[in-house]
N, C-alpha and C. Protein backbone atom coordinates (compact mmCIF):
# COMPACT_ATOMS: atom_id res chain seq x y z
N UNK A 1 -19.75 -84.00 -80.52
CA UNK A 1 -20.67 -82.88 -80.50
C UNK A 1 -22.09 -83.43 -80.48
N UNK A 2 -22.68 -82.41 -79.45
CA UNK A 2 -24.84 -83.38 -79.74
C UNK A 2 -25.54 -82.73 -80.86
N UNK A 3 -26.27 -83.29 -81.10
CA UNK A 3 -26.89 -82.51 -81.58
C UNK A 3 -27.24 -81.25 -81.90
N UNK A 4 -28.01 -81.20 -80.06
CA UNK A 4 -28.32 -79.53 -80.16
C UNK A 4 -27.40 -78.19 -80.50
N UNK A 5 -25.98 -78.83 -80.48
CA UNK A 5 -24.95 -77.88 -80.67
C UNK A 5 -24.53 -78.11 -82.24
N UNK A 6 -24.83 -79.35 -82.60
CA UNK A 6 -24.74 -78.97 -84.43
C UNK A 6 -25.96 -78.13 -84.55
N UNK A 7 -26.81 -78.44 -84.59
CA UNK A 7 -28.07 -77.42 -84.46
C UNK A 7 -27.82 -75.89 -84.60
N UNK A 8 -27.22 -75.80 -83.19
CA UNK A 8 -26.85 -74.21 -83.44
C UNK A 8 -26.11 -73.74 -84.06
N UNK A 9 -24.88 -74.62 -84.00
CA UNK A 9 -23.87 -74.00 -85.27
C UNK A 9 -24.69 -74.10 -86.90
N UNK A 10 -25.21 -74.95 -86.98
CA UNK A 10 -25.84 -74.95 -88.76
C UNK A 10 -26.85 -73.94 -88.86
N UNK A 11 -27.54 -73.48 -87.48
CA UNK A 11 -28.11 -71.77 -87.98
C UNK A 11 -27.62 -70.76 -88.07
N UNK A 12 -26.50 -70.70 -87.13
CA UNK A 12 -25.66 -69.69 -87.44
C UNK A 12 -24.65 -69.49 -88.56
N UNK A 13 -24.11 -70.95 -89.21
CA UNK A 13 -23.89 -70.52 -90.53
C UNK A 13 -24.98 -69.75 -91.56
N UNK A 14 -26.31 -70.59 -91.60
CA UNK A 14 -27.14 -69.86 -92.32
C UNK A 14 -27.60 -68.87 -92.05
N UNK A 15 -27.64 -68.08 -91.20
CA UNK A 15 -27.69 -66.66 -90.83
C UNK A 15 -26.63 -65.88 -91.40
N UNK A 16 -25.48 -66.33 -91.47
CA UNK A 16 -23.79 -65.45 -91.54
C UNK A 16 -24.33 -65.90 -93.40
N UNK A 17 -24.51 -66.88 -93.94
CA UNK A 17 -24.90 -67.17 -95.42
C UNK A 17 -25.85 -66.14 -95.81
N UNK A 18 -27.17 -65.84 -95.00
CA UNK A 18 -28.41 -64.95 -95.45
C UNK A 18 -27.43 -63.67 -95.50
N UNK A 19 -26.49 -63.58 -94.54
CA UNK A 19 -26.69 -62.03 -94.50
C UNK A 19 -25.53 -61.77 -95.23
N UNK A 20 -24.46 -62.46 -95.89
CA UNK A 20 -23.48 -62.70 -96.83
C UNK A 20 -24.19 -62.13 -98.14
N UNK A 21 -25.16 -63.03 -98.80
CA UNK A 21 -25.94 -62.79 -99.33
C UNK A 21 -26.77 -61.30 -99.47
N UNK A 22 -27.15 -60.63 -98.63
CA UNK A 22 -27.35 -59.53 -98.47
C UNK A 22 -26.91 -58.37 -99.01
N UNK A 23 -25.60 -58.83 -98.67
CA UNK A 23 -24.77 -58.11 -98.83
C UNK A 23 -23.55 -57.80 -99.86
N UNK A 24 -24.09 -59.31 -100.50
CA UNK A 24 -23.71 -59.15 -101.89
C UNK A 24 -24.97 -59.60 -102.79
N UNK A 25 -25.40 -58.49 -103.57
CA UNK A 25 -27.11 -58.25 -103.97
C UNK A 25 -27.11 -58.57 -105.28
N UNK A 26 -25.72 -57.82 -105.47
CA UNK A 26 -24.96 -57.53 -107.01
C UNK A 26 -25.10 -59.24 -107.66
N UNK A 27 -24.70 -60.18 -106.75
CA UNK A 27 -24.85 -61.26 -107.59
C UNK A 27 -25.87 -61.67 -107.93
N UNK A 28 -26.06 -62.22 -108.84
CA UNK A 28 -27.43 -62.62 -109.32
C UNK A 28 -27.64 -64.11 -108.65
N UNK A 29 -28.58 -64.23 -108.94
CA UNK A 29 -29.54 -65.79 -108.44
C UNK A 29 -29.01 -66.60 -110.15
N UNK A 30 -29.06 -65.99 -111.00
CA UNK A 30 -28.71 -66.58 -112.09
C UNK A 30 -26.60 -67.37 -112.54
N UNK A 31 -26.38 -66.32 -111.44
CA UNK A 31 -24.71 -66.28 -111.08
C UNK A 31 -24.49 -67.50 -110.63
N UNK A 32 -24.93 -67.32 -109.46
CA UNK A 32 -25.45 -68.89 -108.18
C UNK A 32 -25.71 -69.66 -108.92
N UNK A 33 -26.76 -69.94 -109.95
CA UNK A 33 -27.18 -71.00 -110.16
C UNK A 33 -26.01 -71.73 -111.65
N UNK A 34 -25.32 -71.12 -111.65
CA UNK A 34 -24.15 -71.08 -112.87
C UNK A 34 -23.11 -72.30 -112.24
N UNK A 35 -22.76 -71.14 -111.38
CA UNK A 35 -21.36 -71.24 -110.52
C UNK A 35 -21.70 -72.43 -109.38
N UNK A 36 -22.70 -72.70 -108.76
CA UNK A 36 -22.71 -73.63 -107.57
C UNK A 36 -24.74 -74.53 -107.48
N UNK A 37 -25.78 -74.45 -108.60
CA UNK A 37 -26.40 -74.90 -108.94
C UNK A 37 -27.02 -74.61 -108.03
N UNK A 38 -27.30 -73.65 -107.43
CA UNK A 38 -28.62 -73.35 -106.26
C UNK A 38 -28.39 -71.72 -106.19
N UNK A 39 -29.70 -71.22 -106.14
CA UNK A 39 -29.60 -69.80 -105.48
C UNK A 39 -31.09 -69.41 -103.96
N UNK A 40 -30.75 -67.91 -104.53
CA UNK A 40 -32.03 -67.23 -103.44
C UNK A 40 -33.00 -68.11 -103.06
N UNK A 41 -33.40 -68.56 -104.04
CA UNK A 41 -34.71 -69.09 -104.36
C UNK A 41 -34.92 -70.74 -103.91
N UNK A 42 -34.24 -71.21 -104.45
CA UNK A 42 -33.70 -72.57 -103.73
C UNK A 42 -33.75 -72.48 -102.53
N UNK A 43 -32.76 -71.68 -101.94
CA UNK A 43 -32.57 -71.74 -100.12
C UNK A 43 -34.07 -71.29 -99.52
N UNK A 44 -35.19 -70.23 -100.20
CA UNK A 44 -36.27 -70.44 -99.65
C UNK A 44 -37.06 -71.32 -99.94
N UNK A 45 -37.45 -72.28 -101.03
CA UNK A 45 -37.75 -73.84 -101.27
C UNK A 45 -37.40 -74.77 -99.77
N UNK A 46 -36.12 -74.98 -99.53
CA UNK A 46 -35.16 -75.43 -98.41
C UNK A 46 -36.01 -75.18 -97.50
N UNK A 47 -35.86 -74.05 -97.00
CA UNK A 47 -36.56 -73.43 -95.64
C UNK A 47 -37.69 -73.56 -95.44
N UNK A 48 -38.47 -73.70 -96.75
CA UNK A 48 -39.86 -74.20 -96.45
C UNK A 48 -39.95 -75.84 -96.39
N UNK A 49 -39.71 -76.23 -96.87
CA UNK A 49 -39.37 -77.67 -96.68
C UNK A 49 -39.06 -78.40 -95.51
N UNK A 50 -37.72 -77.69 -94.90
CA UNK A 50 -37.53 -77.71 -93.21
C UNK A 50 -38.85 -77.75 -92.63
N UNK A 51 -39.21 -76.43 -92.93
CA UNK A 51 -40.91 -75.85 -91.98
C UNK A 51 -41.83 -77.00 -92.08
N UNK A 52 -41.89 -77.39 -93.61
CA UNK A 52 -42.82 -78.50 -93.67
C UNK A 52 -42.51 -80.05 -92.49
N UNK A 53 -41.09 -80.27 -93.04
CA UNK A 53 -40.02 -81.91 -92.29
C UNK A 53 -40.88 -81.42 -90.77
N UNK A 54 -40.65 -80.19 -90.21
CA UNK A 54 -40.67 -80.04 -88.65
C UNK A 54 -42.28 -79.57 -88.13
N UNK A 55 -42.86 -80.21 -89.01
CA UNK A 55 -44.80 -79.51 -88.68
C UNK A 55 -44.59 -78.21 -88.51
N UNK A 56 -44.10 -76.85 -89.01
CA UNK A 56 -44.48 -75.48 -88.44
C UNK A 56 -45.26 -74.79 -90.28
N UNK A 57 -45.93 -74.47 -89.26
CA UNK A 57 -46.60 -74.01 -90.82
C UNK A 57 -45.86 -72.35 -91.25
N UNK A 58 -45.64 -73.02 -92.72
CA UNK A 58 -45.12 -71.74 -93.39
C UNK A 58 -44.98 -71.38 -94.87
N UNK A 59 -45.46 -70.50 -95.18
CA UNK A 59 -46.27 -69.82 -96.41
C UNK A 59 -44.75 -69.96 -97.11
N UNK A 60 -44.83 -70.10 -98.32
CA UNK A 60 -43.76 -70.01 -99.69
C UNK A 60 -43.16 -68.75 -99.57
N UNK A 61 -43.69 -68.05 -99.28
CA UNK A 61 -43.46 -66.32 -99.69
C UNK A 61 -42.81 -65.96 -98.42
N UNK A 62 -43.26 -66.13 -97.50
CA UNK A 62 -42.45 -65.86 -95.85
C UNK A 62 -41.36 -66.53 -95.97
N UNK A 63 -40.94 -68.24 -96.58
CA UNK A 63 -39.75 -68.59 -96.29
C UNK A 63 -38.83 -68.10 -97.32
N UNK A 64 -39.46 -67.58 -98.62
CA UNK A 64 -38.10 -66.70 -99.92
C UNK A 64 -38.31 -65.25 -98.72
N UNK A 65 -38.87 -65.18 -97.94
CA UNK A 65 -38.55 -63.78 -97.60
C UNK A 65 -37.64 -63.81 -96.60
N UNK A 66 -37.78 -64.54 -95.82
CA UNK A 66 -36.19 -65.07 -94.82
C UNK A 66 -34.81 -64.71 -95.58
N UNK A 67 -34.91 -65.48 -96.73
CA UNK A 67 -33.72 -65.98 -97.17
C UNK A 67 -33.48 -64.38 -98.06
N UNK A 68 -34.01 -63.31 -98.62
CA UNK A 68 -34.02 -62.19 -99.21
C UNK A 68 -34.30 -61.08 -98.26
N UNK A 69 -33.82 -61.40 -97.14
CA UNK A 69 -34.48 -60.26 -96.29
C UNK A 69 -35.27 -59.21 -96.72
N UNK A 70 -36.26 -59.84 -97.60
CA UNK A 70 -37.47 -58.39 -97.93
C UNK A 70 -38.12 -59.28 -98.70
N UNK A 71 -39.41 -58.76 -99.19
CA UNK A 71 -40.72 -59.36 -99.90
C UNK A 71 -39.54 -59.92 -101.26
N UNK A 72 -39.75 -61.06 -101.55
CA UNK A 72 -39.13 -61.08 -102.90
C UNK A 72 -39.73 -59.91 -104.26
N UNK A 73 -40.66 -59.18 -104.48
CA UNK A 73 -41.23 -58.77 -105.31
C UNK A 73 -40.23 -57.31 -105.21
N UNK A 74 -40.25 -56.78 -103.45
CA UNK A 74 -38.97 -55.71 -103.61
C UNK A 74 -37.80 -56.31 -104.00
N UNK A 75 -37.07 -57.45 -103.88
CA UNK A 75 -35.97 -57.55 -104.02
C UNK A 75 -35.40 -57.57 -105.57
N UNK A 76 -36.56 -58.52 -106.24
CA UNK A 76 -36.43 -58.55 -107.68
C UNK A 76 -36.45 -57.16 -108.62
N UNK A 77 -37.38 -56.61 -108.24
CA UNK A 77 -37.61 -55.11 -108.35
C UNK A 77 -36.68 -54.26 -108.34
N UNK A 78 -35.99 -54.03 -107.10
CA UNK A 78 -34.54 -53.12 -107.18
C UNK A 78 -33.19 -53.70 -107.47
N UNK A 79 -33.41 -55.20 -107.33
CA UNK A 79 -31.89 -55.95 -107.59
C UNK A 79 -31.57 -57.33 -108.64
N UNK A 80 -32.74 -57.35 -109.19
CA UNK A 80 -32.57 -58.45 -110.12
C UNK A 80 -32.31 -57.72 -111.39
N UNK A 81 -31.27 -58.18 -111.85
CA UNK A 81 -30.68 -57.56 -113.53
C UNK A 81 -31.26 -58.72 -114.27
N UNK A 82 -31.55 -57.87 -115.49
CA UNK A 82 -32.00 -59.27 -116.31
C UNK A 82 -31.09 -59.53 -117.18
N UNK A 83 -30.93 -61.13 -117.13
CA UNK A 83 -29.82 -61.74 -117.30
C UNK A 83 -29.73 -61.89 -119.03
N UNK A 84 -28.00 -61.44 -118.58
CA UNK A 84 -27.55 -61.31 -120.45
C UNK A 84 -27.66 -62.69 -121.00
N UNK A 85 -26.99 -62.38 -122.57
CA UNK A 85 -27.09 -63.60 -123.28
C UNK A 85 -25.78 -64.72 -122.85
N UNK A 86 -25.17 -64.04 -122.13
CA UNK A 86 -23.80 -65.09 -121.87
C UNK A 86 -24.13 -65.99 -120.49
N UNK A 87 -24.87 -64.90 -119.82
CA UNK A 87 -25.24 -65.58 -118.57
C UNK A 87 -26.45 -66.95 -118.96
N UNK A 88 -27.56 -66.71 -119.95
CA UNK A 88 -28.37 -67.72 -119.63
C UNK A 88 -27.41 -69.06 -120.64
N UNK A 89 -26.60 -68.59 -121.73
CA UNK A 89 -25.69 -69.86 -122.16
C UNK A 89 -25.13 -70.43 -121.61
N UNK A 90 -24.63 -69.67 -120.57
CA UNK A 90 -23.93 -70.69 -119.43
C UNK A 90 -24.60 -71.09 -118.62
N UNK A 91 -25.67 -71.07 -117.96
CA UNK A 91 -26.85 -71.21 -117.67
C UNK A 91 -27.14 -72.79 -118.67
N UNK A 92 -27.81 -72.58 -119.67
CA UNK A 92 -28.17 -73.56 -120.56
C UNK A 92 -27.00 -74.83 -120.46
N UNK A 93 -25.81 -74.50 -120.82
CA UNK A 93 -24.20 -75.42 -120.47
C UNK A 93 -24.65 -76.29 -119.57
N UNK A 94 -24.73 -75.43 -118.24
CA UNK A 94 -24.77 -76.63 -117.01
C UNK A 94 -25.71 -77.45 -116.95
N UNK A 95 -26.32 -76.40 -117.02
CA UNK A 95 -27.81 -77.73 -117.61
C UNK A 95 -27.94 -78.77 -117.98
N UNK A 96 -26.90 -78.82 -119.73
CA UNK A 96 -26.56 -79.87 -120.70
C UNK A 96 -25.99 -80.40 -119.82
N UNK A 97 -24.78 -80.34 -119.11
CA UNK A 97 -23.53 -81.43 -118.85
C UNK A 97 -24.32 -81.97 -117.45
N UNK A 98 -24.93 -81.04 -116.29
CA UNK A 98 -25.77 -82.13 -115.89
C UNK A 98 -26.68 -83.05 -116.20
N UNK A 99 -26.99 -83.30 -117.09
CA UNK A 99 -28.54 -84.15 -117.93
C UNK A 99 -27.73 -84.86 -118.46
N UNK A 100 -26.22 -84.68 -118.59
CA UNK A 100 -25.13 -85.70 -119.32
C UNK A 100 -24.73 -86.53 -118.74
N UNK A 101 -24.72 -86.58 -117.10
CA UNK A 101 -24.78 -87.06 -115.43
C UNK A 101 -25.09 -88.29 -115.75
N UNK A 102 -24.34 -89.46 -115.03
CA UNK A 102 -25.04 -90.46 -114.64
C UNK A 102 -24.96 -91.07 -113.29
């Protein structure tokens, strides 16, 4: 396979990922970051980063907005639950046992 055709297939996963995501709202970014150590927020970090690796200029807030299809400020707003006490302990857990990493 060339390149240009990994290329396209690795956007089109992340497109079918954004809009996965979308579409499940219900999960939290705090869930993600439990269960598989990255969320929303991360993947727009990523994307800006890309932007940066490839010279295209692009604002922090445009690339979390890619990845949230909407201003993050709506998204947090209508879909961020604030996270219980079990969620940030487990939260805190992974934390520990990664920092336990060598």
């Amino acid at each position: 396979m060339d390149q240009a055709m990994q290329d396209k297939l690795d956007a089109a996963v992340a497109r079918r990922l954004y809009a996965h995501l979308d579409a499940n709202k219900d999960v939290q970014n705090i869930d993600l970051m439990i269960l598989a150590d990255f969320c929303r927020n991360c993947l727009g970090k990523w994307y800006k980063a890309a932007a940066d690796d490839l010279g295209v200029p692009m604002d922090p807030e445009a690339a979390r907005e890619r990845v949230y299809g909407m201003p993050y400020s709506e998204w947090k707003a209508n879909h961020q639950a604030k996270a219980t006490p079990e969620q940030i302990a487990a939260f805190d857990a992974r934390q520990a046992a990664k920092s336990g990493c060598s």
